[in-house]
Structures are given as C-alpha cells and as structure tokens.
PDB file of N, CA and C in Angstrom:
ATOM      1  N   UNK A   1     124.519  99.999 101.858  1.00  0.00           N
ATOM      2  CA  UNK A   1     124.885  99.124 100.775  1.00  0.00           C
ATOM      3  C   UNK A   1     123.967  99.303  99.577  1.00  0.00           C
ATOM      4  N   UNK A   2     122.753  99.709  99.832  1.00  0.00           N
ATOM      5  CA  UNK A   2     121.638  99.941  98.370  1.00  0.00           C
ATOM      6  C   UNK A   2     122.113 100.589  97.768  1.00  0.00           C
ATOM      7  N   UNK A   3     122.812 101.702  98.093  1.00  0.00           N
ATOM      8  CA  UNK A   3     123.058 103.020  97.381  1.00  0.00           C
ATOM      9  C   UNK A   3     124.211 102.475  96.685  1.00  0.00           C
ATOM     10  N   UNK A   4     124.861 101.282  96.754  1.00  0.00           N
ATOM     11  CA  UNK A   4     125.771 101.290  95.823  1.00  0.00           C
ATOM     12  C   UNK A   4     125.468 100.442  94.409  1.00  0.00           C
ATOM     13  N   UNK A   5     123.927  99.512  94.770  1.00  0.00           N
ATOM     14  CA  UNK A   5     123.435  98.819  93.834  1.00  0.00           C
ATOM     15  C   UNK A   5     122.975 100.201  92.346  1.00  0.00           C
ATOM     16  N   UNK A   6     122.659  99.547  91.519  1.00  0.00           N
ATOM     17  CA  UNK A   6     122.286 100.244  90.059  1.00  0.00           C
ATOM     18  C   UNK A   6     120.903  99.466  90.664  1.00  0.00           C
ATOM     19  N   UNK A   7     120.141 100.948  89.579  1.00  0.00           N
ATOM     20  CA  UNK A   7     118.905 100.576  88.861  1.00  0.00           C
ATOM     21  C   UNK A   7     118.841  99.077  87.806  1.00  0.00           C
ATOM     22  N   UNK A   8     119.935  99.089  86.998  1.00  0.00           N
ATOM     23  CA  UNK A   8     120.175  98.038  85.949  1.00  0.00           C
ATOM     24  C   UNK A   8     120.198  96.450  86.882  1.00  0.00           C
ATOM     25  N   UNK A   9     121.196  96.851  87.890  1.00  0.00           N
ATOM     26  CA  UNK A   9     121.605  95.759  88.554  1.00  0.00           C
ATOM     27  C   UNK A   9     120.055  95.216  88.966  1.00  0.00           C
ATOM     28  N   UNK A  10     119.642  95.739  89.956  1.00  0.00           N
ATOM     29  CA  UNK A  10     118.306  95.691  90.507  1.00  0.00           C
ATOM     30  C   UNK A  10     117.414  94.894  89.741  1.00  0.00           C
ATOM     31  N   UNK A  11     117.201  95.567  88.353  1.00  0.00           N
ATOM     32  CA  UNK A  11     116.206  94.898  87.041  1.00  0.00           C
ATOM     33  C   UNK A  11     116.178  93.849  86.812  1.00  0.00           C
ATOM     34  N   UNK A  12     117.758  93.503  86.488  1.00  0.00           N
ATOM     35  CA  UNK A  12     118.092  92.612  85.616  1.00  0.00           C
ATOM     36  C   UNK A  12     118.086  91.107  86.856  1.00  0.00           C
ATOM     37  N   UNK A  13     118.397  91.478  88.324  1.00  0.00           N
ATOM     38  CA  UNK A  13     118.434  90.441  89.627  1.00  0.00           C
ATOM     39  C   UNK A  13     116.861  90.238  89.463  1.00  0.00           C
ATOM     40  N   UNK A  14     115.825  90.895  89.450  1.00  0.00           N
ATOM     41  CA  UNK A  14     114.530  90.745  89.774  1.00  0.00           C
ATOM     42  C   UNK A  14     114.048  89.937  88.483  1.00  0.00           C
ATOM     43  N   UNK A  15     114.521  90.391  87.589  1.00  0.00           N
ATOM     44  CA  UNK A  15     113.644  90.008  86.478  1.00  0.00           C
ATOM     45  C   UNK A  15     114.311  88.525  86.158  1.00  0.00           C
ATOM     46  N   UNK A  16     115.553  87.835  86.518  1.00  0.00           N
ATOM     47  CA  UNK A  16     115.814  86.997  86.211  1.00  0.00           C
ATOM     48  C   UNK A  16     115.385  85.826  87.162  1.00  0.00           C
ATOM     49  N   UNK A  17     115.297  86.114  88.312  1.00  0.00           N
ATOM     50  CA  UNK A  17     114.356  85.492  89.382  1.00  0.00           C
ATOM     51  C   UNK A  17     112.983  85.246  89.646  1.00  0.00           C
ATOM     52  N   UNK A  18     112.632  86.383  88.690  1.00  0.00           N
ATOM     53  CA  UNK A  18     111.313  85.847  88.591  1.00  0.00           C
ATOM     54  C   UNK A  18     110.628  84.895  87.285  1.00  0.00           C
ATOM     55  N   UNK A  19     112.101  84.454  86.307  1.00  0.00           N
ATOM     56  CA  UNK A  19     111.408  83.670  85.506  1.00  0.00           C
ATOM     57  C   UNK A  19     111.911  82.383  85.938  1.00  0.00           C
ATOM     58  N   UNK A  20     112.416  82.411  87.094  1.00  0.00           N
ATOM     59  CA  UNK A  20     112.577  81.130  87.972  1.00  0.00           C
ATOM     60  C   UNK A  20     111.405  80.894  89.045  1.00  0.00           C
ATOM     61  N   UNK A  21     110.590  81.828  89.054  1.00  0.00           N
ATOM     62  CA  UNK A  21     109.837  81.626  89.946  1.00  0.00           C
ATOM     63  C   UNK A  21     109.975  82.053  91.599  1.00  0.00           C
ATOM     64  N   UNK A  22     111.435  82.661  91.977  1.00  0.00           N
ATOM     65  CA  UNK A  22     111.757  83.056  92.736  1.00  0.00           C
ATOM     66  C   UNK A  22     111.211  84.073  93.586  1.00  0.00           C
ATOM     67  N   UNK A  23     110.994  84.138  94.651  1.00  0.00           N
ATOM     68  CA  UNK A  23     110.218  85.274  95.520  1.00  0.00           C
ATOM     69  C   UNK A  23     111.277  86.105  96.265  1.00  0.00           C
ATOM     70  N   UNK A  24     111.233  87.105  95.995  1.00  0.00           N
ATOM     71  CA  UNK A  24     112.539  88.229  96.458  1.00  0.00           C
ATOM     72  C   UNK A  24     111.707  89.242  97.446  1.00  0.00           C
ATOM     73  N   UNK A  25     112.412  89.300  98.995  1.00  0.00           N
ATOM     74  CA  UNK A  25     111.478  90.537  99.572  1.00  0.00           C
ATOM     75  C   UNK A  25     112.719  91.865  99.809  1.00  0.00           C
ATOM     76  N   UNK A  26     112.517  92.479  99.853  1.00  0.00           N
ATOM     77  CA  UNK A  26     113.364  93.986  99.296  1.00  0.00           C
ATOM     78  C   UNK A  26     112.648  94.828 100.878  1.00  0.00           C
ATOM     79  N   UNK A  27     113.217  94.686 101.965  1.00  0.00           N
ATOM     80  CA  UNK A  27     112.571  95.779 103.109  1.00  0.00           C
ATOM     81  C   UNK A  27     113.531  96.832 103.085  1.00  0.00           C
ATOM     82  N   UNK A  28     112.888  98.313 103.650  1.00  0.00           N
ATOM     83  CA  UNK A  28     113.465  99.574 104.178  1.00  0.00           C
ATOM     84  C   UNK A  28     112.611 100.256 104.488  1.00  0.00           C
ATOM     85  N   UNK A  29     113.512 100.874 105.815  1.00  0.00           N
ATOM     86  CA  UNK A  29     112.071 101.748 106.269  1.00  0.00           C
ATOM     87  C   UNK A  29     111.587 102.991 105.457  1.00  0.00           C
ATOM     88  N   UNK A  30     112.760 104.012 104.346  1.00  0.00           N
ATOM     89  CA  UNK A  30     112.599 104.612 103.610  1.00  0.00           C
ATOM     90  C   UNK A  30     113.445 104.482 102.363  1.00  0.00           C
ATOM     91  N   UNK A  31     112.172 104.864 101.127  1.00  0.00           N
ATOM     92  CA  UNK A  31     113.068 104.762  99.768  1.00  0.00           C
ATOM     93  C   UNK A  31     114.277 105.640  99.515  1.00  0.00           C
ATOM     94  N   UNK A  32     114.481 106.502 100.538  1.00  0.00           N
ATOM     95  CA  UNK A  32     115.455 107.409 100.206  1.00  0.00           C
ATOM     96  C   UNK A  32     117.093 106.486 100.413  1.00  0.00           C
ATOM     97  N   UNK A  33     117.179 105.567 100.603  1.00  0.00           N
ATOM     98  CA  UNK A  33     118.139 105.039 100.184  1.00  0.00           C
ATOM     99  C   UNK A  33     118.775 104.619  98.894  1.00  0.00           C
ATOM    100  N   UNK A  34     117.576 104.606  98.292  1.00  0.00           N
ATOM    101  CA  UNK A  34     118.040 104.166  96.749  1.00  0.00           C
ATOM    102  C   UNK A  34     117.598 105.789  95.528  1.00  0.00           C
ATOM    103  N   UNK A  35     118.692 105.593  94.801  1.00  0.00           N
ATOM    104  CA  UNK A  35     118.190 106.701  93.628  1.00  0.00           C
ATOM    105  C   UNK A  35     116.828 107.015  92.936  1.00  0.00           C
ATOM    106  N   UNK A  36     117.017 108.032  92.609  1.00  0.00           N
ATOM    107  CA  UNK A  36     115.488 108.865  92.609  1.00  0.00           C
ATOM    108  C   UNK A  36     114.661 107.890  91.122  1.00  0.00           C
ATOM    109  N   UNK A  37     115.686 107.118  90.203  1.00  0.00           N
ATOM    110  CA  UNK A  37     115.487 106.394  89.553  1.00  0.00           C
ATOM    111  C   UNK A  37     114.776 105.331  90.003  1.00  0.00           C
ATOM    112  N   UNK A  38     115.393 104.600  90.957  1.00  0.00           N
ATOM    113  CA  UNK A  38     115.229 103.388  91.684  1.00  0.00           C
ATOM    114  C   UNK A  38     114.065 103.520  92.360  1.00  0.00           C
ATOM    115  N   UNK A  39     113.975 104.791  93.016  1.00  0.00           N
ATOM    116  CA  UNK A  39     112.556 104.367  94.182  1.00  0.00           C
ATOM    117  C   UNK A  39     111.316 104.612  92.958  1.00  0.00           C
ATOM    118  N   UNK A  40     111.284 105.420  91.798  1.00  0.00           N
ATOM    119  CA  UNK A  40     110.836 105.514  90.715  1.00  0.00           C
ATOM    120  C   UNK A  40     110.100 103.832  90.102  1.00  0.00           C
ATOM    121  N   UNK A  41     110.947 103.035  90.017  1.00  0.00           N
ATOM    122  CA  UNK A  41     110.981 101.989  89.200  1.00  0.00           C
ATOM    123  C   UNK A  41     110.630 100.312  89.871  1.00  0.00           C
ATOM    124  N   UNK A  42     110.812 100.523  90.923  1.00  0.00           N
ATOM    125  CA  UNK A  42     110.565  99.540  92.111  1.00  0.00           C
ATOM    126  C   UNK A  42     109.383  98.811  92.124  1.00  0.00           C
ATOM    127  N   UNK A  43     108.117  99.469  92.325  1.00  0.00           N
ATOM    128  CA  UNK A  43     106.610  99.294  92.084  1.00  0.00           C
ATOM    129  C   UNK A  43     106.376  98.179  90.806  1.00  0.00           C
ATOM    130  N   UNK A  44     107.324  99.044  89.423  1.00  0.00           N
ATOM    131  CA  UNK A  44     107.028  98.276  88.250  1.00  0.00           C
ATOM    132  C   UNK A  44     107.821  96.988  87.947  1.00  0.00           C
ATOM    133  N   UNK A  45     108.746  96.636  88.895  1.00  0.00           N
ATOM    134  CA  UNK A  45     109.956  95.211  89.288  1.00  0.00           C
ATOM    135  C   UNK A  45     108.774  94.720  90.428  1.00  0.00           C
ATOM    136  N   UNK A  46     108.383  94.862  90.625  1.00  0.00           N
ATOM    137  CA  UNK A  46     107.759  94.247  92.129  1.00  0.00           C
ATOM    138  C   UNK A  46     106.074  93.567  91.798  1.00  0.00           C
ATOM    139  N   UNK A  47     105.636  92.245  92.223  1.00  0.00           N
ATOM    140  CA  UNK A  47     104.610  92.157  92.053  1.00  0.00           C
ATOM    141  C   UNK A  47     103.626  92.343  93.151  1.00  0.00           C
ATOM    142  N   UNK A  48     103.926  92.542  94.648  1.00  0.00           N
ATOM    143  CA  UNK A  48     103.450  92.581  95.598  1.00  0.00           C
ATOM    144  C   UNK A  48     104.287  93.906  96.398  1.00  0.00           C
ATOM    145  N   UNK A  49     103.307  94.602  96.888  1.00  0.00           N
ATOM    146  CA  UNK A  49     104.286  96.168  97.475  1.00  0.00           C
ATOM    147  C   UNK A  49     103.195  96.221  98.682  1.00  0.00           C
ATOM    148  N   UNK A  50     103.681  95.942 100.030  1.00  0.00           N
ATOM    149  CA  UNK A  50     103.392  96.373 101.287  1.00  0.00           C
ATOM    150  C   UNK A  50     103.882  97.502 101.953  1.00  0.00           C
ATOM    151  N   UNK A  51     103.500  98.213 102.507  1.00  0.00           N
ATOM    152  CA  UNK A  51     104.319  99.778 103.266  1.00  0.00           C
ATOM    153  C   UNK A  51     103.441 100.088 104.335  1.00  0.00           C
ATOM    154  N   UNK A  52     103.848  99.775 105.861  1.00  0.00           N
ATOM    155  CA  UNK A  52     103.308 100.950 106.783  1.00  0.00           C
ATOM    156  C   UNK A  52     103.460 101.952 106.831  1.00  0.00           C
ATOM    157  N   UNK A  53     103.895 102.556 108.048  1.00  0.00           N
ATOM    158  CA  UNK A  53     103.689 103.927 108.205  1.00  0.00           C
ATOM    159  C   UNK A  53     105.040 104.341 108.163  1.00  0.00           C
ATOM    160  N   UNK A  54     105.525 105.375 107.249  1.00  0.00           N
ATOM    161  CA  UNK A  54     106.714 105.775 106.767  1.00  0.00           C
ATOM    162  C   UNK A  54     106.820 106.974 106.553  1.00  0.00           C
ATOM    163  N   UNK A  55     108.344 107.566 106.367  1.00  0.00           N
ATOM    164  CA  UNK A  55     108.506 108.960 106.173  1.00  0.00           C
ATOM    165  C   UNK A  55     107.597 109.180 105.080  1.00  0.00           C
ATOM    166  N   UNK A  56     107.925 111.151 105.332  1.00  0.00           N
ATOM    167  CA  UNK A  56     106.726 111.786 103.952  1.00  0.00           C
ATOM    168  C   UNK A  56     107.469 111.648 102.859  1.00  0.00           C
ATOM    169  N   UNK A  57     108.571 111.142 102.350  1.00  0.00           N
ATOM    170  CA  UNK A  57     109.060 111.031 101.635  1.00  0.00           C
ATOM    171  C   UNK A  57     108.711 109.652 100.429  1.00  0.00           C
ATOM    172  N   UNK A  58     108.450 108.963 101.127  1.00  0.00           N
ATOM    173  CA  UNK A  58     108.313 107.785 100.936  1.00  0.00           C
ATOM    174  C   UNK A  58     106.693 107.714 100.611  1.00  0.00           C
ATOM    175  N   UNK A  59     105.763 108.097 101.652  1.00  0.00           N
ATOM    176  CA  UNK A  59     104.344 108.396 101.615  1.00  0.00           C
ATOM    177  C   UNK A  59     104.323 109.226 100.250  1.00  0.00           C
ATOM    178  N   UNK A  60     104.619 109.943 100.088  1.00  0.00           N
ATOM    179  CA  UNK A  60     104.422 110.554  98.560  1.00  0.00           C
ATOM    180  C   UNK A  60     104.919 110.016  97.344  1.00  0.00           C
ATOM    181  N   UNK A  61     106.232 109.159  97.593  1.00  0.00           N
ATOM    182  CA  UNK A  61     106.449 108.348  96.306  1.00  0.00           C
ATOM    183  C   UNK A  61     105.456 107.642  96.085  1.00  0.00           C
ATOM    184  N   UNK A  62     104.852 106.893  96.719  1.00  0.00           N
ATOM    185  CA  UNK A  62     104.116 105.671  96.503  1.00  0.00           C
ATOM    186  C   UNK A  62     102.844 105.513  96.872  1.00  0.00           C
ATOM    187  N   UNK A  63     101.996 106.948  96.888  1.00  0.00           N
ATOM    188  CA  UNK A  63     100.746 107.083  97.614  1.00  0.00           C
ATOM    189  C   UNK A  63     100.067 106.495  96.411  1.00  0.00           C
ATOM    190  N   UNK A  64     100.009 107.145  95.166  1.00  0.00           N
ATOM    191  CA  UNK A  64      99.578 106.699  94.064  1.00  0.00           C
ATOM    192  C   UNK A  64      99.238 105.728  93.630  1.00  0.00           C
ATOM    193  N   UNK A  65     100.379 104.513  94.066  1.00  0.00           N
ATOM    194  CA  UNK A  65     100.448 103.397  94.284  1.00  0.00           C
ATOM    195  C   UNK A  65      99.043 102.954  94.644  1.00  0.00           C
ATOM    196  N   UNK A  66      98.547 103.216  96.283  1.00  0.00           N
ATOM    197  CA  UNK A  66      97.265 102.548  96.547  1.00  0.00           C
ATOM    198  C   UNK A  66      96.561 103.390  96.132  1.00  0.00           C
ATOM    199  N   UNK A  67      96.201 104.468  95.364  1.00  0.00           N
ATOM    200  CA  UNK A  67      95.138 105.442  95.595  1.00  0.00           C
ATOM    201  C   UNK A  67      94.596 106.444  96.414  1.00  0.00           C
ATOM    202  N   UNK A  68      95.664 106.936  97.654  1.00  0.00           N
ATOM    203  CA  UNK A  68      95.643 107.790  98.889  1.00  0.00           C
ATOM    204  C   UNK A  68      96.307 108.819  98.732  1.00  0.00           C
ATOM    205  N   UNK A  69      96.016 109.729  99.696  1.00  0.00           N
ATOM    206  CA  UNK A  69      96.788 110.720  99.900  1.00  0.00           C
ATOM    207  C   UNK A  69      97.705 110.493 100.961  1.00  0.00           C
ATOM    208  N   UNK A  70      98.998 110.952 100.679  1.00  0.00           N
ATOM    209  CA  UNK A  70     100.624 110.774 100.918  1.00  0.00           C
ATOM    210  C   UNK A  70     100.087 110.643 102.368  1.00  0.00           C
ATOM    211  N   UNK A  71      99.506 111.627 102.900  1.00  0.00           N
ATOM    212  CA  UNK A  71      99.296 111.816 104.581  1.00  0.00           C
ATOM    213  C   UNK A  71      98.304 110.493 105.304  1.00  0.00           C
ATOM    214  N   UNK A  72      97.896 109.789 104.169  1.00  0.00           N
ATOM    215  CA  UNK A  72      96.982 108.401 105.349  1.00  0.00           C
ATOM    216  C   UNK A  72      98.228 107.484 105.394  1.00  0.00           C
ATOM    217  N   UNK A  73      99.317 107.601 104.555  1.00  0.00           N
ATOM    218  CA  UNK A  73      99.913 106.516 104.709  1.00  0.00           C
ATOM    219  C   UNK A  73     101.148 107.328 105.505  1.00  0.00           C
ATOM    220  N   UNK A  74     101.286 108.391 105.669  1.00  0.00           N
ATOM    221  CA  UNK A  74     102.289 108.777 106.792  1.00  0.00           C
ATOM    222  C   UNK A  74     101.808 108.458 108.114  1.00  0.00           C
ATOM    223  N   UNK A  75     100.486 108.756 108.370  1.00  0.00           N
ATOM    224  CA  UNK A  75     100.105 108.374 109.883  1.00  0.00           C
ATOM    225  C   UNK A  75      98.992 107.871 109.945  1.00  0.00           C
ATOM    226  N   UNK A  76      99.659 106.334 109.176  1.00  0.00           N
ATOM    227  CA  UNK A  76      99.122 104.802 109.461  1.00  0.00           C
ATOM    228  C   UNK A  76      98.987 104.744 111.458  1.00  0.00           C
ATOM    229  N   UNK A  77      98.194 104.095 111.610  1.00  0.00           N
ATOM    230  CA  UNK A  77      98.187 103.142 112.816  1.00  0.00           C
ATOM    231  C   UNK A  77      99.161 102.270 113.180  1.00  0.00           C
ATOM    232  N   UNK A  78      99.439 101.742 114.331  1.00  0.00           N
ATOM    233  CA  UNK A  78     100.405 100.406 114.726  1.00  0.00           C
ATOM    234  C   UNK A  78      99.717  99.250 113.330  1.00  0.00           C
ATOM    235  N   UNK A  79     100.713  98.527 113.361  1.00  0.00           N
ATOM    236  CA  UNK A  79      99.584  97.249 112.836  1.00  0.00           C
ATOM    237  C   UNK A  79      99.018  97.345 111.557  1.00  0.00           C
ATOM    238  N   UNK A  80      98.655  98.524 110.966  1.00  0.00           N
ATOM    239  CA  UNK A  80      97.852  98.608 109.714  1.00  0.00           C
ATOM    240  C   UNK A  80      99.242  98.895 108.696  1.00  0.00           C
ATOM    241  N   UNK A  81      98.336  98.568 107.789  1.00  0.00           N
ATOM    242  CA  UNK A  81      99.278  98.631 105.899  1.00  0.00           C
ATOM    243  C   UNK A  81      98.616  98.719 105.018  1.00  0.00           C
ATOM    244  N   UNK A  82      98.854  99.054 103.866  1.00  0.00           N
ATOM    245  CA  UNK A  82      98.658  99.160 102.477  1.00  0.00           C
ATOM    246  C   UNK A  82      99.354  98.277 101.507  1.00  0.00           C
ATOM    247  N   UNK A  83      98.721  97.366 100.895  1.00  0.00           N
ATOM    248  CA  UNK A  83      99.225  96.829  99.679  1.00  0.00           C
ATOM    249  C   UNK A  83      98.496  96.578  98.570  1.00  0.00           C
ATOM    250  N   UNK A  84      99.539  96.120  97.347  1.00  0.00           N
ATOM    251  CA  UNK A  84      99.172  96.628  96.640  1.00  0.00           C
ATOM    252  C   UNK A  84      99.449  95.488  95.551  1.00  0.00           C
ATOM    253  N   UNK A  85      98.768  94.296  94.970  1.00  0.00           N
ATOM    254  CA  UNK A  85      99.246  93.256  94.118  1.00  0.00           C
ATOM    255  C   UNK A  85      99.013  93.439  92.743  1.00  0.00           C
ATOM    256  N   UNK A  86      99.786  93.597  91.902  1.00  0.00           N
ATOM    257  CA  UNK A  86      99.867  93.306  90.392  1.00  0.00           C
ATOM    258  C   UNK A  86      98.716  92.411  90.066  1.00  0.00           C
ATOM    259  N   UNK A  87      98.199  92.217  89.176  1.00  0.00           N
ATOM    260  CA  UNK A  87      97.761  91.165  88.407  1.00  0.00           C
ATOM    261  C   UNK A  87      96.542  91.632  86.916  1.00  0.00           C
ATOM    262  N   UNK A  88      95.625  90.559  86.556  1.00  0.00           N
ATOM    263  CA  UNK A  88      94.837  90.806  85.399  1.00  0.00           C
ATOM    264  C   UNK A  88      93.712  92.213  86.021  1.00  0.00           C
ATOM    265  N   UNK A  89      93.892  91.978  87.567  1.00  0.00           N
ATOM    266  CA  UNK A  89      93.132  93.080  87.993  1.00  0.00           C
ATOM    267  C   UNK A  89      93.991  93.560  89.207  1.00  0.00           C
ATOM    268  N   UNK A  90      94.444  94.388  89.097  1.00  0.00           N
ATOM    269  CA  UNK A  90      94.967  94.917  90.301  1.00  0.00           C
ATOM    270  C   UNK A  90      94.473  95.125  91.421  1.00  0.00           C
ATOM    271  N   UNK A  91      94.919  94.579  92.926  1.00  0.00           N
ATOM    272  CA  UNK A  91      94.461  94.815  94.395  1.00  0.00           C
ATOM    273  C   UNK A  91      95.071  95.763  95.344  1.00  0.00           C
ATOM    274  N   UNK A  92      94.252  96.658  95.765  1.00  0.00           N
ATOM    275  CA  UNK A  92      94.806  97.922  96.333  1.00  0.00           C
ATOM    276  C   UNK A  92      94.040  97.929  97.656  1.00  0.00           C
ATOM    277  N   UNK A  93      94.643  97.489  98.643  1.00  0.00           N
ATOM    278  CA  UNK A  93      93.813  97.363 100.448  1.00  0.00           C
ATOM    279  C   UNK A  93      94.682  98.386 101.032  1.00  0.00           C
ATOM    280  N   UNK A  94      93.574  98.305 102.173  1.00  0.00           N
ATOM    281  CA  UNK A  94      94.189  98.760 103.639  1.00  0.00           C
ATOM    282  C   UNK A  94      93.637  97.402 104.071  1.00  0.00           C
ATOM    283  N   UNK A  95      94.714  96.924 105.375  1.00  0.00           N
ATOM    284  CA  UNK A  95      95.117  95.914 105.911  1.00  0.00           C
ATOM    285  C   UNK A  95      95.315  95.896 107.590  1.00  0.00           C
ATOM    286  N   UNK A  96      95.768  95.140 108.342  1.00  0.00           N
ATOM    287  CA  UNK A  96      95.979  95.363 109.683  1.00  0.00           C
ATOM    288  C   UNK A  96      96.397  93.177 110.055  1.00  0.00           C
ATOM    289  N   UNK A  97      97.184  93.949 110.609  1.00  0.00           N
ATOM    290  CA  UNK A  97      97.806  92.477 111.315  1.00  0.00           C
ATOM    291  C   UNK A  97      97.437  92.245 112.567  1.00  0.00           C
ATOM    292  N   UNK A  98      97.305  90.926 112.586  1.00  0.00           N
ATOM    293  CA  UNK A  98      96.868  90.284 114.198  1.00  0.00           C
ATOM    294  C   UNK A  98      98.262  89.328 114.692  1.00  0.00           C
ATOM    295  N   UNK A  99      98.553  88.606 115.754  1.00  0.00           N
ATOM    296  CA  UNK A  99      99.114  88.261 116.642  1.00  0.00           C
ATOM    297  C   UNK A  99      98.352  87.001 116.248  1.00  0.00           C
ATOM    298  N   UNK A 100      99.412  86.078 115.885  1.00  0.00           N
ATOM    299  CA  UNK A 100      99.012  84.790 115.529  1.00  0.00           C
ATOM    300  C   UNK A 100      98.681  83.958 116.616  1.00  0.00           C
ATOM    301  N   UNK A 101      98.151  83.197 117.265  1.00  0.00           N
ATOM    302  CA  UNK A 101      97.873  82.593 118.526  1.00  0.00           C
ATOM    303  C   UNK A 101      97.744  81.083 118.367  1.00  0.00           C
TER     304      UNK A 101
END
C-alpha cells in the first residue's frame, strides 16, 4: 500500500499533523517500499527516526543519519538501535532495550 502513497501526499499528512501536535509512527522493515524520493525525504518530515538492524539498503540510506557506517547498522545486535531526534541540538545514540518488569 506505501508504494501507492506520493511523496506530496506523505508531506502534506505529516506536516499538517504536526501543527496539531499530532504524533505519527511510520514502521517498515525496509525503505525500499517507498520511492527513491520518499526514502530520500522521510528523515526531513520526521522528528524522531529509530532503526534496528535492517537491510543494506536501508543501512546506507540512513547511516548518515546517525553518523555510522552503513555496516554497524546492518549488523546491529538483538535489542539495540539507533536514533536520531531533531531539535536546537540534534541527538544521535546507540540504544538497547530492556524487558519491562
């Protein structure tokens, strides 16, 4: 179904939700579902970008993103992630999840 959304469409849904204050989460296991535009443009619609361990496809779109090379984020660990928050200063981690108890 992504592949039939627009880049425009995409923009214009995100950007109008977020002057509502709205929180939108967007999952896939790879960007290759959406146009070479789209996986392009995503990062700069998005204020918060999480990604485990994912195709090399994907690892290379968005390595840049945290500051890595394509290959730490292809063969992430169970459990671990990278994200990456917008703001007056931008936050760029490696991460790891626990089992809430």
């Amino acid at each position: 179904m992504t592949q039939l959304i627009s880049i425009f469409a995409i923009r214009e849904v995100l950007n109008a939700l977020r002057k509502f204050n709205v929180s939108v989460t967007i999952a896939t296991h790879t960007v290759n579902v959406f146009e070479q535009d789209i996986q392009r443009e995503l990062p700069a619609l998005c204020r918060l970008v999480i990604i485990f361990r994912v195709d090399i496809n994907t690892a290379k779109q968005y390595s840049y993103l945290f500051n890595v090379n394509d290959y730490n984020i292809y063969t992430l660990p169970l459990h671990y992630f990278y994200f990456y928050m917008q703001g007056e200063e931008s936050i760029r981690r490696l991460a790891k999840s626990y089992m809430a108890v």
